[in-house]
Protein backbone atom coordinates (compact mmCIF):
# COMPACT_ATOMS: atom_id res chain seq x y z
CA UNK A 1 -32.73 -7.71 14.63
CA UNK A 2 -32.19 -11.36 13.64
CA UNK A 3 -31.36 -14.05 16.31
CA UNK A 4 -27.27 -13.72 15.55
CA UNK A 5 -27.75 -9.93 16.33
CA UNK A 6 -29.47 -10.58 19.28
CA UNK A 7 -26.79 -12.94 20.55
CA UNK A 8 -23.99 -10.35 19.71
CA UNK A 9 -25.78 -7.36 21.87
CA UNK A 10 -26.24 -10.05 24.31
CA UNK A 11 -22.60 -10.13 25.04
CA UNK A 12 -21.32 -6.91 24.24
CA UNK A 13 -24.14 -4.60 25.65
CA UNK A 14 -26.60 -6.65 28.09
CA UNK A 15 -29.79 -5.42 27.68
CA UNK A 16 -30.24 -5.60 31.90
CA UNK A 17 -27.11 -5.32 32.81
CA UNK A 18 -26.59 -3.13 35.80
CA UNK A 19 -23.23 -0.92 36.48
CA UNK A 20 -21.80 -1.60 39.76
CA UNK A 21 -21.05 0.81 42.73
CA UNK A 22 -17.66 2.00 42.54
CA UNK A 23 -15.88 0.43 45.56
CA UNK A 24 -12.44 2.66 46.37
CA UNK A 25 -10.30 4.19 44.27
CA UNK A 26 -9.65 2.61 40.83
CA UNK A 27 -5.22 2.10 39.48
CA UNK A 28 -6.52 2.23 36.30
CA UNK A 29 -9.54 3.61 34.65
CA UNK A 30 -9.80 2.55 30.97
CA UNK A 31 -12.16 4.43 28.86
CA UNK A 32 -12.95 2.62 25.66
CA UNK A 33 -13.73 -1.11 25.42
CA UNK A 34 -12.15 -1.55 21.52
CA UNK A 35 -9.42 -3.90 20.89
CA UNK A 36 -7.01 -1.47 22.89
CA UNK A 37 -8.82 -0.88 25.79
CA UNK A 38 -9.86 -4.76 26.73
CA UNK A 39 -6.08 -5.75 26.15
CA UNK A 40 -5.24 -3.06 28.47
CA UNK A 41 -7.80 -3.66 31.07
CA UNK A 42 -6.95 -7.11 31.20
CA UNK A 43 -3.39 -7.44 30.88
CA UNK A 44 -3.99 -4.71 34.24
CA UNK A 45 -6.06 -7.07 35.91
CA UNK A 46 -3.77 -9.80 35.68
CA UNK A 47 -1.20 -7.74 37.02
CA UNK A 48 -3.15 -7.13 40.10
CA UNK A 49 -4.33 -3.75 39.61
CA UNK A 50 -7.82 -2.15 40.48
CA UNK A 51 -9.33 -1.77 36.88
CA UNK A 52 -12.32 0.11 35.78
CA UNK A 53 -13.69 -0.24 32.07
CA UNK A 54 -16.30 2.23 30.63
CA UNK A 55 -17.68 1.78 27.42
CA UNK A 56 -20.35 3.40 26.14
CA UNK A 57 -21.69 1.67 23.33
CA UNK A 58 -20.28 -2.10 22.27
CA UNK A 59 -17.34 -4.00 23.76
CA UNK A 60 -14.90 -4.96 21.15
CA UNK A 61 -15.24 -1.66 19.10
CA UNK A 62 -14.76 -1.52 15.71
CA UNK A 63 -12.74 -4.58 15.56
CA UNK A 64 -15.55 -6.62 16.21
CA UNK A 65 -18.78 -4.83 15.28
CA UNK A 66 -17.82 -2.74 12.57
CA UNK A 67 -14.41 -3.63 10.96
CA UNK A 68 -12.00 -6.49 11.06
CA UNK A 69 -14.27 -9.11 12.20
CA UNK A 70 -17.31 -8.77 9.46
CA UNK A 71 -15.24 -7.43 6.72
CA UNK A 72 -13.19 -10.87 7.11
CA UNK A 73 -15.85 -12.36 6.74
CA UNK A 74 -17.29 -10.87 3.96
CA UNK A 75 -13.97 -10.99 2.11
CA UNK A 76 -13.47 -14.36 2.70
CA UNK A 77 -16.84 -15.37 0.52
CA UNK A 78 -15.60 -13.35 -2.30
CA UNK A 79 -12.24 -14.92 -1.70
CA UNK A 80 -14.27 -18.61 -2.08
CA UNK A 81 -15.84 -17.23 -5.33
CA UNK A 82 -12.85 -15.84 -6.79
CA UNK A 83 -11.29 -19.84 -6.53
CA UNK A 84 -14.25 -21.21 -7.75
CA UNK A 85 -13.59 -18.44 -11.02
CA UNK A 86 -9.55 -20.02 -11.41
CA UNK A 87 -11.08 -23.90 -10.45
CA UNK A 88 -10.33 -24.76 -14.56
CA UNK A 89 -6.62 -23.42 -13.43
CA UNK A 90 -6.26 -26.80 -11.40
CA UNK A 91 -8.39 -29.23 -13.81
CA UNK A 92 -11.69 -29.08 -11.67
CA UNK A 93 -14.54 -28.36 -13.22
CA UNK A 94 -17.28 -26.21 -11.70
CA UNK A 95 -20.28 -26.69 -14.05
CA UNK A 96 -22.42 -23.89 -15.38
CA UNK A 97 -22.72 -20.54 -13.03
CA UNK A 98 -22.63 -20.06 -9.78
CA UNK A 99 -25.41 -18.89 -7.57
CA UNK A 100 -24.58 -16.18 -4.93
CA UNK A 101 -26.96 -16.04 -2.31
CA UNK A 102 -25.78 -12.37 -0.77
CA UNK A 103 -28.44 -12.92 2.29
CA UNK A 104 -26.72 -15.73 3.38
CA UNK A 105 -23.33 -14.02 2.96
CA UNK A 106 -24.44 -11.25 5.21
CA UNK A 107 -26.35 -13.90 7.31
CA UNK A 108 -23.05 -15.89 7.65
CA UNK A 109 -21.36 -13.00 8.37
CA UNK A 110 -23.58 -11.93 11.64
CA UNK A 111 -23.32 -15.41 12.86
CA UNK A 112 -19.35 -15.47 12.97
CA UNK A 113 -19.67 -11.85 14.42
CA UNK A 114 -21.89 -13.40 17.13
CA UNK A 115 -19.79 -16.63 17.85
CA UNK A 116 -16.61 -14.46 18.56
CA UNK A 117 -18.03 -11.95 20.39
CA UNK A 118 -18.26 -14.21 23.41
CA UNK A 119 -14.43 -13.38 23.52
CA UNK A 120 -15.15 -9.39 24.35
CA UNK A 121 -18.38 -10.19 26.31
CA UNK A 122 -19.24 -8.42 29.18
CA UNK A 123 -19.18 -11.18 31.24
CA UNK A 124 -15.69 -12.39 30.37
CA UNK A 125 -14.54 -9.07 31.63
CA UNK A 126 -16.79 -9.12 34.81
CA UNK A 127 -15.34 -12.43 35.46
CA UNK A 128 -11.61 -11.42 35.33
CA UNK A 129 -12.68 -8.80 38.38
CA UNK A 130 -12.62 -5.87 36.02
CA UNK A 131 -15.73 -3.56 37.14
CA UNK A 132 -17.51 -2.77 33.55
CA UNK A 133 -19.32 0.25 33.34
CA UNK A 134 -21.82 0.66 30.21
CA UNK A 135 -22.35 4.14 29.33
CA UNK A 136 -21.24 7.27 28.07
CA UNK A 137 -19.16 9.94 30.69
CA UNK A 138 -16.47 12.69 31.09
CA UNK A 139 -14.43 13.58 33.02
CA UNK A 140 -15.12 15.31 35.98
CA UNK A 141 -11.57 16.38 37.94
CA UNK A 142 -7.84 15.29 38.01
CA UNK A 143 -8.70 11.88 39.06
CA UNK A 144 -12.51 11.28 38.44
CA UNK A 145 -14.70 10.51 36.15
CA UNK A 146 -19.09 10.73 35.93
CA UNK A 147 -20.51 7.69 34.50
CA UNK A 148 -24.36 6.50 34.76
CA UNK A 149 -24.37 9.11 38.19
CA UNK A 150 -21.61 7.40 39.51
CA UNK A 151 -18.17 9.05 39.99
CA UNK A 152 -15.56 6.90 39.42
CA UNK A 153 -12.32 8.09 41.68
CA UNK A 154 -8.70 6.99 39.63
CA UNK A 155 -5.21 7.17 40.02
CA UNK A 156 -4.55 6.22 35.84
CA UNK A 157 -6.70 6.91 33.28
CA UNK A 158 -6.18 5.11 29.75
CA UNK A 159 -7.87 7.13 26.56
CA UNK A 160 -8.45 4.44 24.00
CA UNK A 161 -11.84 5.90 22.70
CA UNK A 162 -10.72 4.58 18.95
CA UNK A 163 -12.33 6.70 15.60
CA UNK A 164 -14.85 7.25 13.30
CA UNK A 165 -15.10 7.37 9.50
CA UNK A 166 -14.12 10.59 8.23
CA UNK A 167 -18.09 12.18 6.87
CA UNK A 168 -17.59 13.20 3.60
CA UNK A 169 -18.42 16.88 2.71
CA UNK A 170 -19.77 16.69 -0.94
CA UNK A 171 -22.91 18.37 -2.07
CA UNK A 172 -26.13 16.58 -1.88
CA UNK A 173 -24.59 13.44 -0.50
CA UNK A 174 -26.20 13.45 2.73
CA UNK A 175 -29.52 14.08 0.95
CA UNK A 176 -29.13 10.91 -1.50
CA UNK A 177 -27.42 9.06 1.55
CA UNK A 178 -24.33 6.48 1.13
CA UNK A 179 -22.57 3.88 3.23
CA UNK A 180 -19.38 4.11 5.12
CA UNK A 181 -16.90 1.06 6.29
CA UNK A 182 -19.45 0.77 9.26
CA UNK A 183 -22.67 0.82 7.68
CA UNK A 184 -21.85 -1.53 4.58
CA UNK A 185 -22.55 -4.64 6.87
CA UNK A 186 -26.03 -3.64 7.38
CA UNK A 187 -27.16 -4.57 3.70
CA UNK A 188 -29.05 -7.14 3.18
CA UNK A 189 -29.78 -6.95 -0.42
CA UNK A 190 -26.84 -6.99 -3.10
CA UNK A 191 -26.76 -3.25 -4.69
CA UNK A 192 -26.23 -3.76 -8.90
CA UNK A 193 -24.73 -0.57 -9.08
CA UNK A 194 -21.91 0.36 -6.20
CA UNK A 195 -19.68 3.27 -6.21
CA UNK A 196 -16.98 3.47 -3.91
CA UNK A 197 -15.30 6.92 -3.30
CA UNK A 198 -11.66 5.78 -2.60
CA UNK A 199 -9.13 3.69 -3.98
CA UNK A 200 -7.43 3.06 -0.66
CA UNK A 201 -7.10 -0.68 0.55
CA UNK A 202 -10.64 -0.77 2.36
CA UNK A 203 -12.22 0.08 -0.65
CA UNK A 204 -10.54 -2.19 -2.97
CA UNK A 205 -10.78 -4.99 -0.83
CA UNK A 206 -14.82 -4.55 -0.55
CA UNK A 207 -15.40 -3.39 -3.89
CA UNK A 208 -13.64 -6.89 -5.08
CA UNK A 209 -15.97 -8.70 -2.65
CA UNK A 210 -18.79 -7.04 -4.03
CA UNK A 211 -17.28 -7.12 -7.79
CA UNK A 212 -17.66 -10.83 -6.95
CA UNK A 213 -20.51 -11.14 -5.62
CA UNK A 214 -22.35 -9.51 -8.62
CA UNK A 215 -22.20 -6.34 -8.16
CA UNK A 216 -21.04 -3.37 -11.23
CA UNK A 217 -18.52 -1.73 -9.26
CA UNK A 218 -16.67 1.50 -9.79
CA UNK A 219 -13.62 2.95 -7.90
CA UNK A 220 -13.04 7.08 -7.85
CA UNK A 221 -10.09 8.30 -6.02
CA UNK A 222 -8.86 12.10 -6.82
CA UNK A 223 -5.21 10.32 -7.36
CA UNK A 224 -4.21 8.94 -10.83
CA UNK A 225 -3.56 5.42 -9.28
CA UNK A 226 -5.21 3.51 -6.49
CA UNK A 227 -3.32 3.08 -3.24
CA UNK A 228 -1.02 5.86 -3.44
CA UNK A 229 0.25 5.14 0.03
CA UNK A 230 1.60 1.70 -1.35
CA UNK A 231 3.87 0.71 -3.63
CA UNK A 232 3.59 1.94 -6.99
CA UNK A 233 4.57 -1.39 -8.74
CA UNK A 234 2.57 -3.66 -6.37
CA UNK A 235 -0.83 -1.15 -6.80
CA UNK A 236 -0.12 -1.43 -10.54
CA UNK A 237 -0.14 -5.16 -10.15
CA UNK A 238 -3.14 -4.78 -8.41
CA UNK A 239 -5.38 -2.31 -10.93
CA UNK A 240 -4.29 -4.67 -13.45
CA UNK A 241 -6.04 -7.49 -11.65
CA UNK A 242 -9.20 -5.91 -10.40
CA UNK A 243 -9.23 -4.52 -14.03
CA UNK A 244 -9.49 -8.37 -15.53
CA UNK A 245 -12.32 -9.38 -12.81
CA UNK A 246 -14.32 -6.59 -14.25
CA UNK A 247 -13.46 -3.51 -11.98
CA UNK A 248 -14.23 0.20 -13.35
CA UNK A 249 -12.02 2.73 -11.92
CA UNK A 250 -12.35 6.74 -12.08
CA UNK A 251 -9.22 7.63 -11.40
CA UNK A 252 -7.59 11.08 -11.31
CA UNK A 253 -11.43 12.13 -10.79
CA UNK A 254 -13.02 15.27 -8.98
CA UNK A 255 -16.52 14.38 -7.78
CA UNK A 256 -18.16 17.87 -7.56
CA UNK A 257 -21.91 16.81 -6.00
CA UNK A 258 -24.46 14.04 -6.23
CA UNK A 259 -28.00 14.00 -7.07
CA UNK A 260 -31.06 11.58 -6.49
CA UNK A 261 -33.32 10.54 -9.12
CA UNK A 262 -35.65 7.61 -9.53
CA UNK A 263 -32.52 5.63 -12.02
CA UNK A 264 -30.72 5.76 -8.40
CA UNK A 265 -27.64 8.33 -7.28
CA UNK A 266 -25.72 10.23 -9.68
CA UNK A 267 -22.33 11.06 -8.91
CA UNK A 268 -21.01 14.04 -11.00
CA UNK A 269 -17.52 14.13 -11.30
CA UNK A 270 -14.98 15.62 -13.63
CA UNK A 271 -11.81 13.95 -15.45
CA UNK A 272 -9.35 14.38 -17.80
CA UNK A 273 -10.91 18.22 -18.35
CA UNK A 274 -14.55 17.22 -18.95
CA UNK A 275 -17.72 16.69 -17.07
CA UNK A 276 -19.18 13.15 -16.56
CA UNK A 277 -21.39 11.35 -14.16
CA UNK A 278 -22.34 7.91 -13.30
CA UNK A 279 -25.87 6.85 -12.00
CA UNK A 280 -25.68 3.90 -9.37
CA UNK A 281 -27.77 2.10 -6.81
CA UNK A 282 -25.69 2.85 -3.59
CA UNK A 283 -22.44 5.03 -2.67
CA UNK A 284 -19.74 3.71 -0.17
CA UNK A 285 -17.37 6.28 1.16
C-alpha cells in the first residue's frame, strides 16, 4: 500500500477509529455510505434529524474507490494522449513518440483518489453530528439494527447498500482469473494483450484508455454492434472511431470457455459459424 493509499483508508476507514455508543433512538438510520447514502445522511442532518450511518467497508462507495473517481482519472490520461495523437490537426508539432509511463498513470490516479476522498471522510461526517458506524450488520427487528455488538434503535431506515459487478459464469475463467470495473485500478503494470468481454460504455471507454496507452485491445460482446442500448447511428460513429485508433472488436461472438497457458489466457469463442480463439495477457469483464 503506497503512501496515496494509505491517505485514502485514512479517511474513509480509520484504522483506530472507534464506533460510538448509540445514544437514543436514531430518525434515520442509513445503511450504506456510497454516494446515496452520505447525501442522504447529510442532507438529514442538516434538517435536524437524529442520523445514524453504517458502512461496512469504505465511505464514498464505488463512486470514489472503485468507479467514477479513478476511472476519470484514468480516462482523462488517455484523453491527454489521444490530443497529443490530433496535435498536427492544429499545426503543433509533437516530435518523435511519446513515452507513456502507465505507473505514473495509475500513481496519478491514487493520488487524485486520495485528495478527494477528504470530501467522504469519516471525519467530515462525524463533524456534521452524524454518528458513523464502521462495520458490517443486519437487521435485527422492526426498528433495530446489530452493528459491532451494538443495537442501533430507529424510527427510518434508508437501504442504499449500492452493487457489485455481475461474476461472469464462463468455464475456466475463474481458474485463469480476469479483472472487473473494480479490480482494473489495481494494475500497476500495462497488460500488451487486454480483452474486454463487453462492448457496453464501461468497456469502451477503458479499452480506449488502454488502446492508448499501449495496450492491443480487443472488444467481444455477443451483439453484432457495440452499445446496443445506445443509439445505433451514434455507436456506429463510435466503432468507426475506435476502429481508426487501432481497436479489434469480436462482435456477434459466443465465448464458450478460457484456458491458461504459459503464451497467457485464451479465450475461445465462436463467430460467424466457426471456432476461433485469441491468446492475451489479461481479461476484463
Amino acid at each position: 500500500m503506497d503512501e496515496y493509499n494509505r491517505q485514502l483508508v485514512a479517511n474513509v476507514h480509520p484504522p483506530a477509529y472507534q464506533n460510538p455508543t448509540p445514544d437514543g433512538r436514531y430518525n434515520l438510520l442509513v445503511i450504506g455510505g456510497g454516494s446515496a447514502g452520505l447525501v442522504a445522511a447529510a442532507g438529514a442532518i442538516g434538517l435536524g434529524a437524529k442520523v445514524a450511518l453504517v458502512e461496512k467497508h469504505l465511505l464514498g462507495g464505488d463512486c470514489l474507490n472503485v468507479g467514477c473517481v479513478p476511472s476519470k482519472a484514468v480516462l482523462r490520461a488517455g484523453k491527454v494522449l489521444g490530443e497529443i495523437a490530433r496535435a498536427g490537426d492544429f499545426g503543433i508539432d509533437v516530435g518523435g513518440d511519446v513515452a507513456v509511463d502507465f505507473g505514473a498513470v495509475m500513481q496519478r490516479m491514487r493520488r487524485v483518489r486520495a485528495e478527494i476522498s477528504e470530501h467522504d471522510s469519516a471525519k467530515r461526517f462525524t463533524d456534521l453530528g452524524i454518528d458513523l458506524y464502521l462495520g458490517d450488520g443486519k437487521f435485527t427487528g422492526p426498528d433495530t439494527f446489530a452493528v459491532d455488538g451494538r443495537t442501533i434503535r430507529f424510527k427510518r431506515a434508508l437501504i442504499a447498500t449500492g452493487s457489485r459487478p455481475t461474476q461472469p459464469t464462463l468455464p475456466g475463467l475463474d481458474d485463469v482469473g480476469y479483472l472487473t470495473n473494480e479490480t482494473v485500478f489495481e494494475l500497476t503494470a500495462l497488460p500488451p494483450r487486454l480483452a474486454v468481454i463487453g462492448a457496453g460504455p464501461i468497456g469502451s471507454e477503458l479499452g480506449q484508455a488502454f488502446l492508448r496507452f499501449g495496450s492491443r485491445v480487443t472488444i467481444f460482446d455477443m451483439a453484432d454492434r457495440m452499445l446496443v442500448r445506445e443509439d445505433a447511428d451514434a455507436a456506429a460513429v463510435l466503432h468507426e472511431a475506435l476502429t481508426r485508433e487501432g481497436m479489434d472488436f469480436a462482435l456477434g461472438a459466443t465465448i464458450t470457455h478460457v484456458t491458461g497457458g504459459p503464451d497467457g489466457k485464451t479465450i475461445h469463442y465462436t463467430r460467424d459459424g466457426g471456432e476461433q480463439t485469441l491468446t492475451v495477457d489479461e481479461i476484463l469483464v
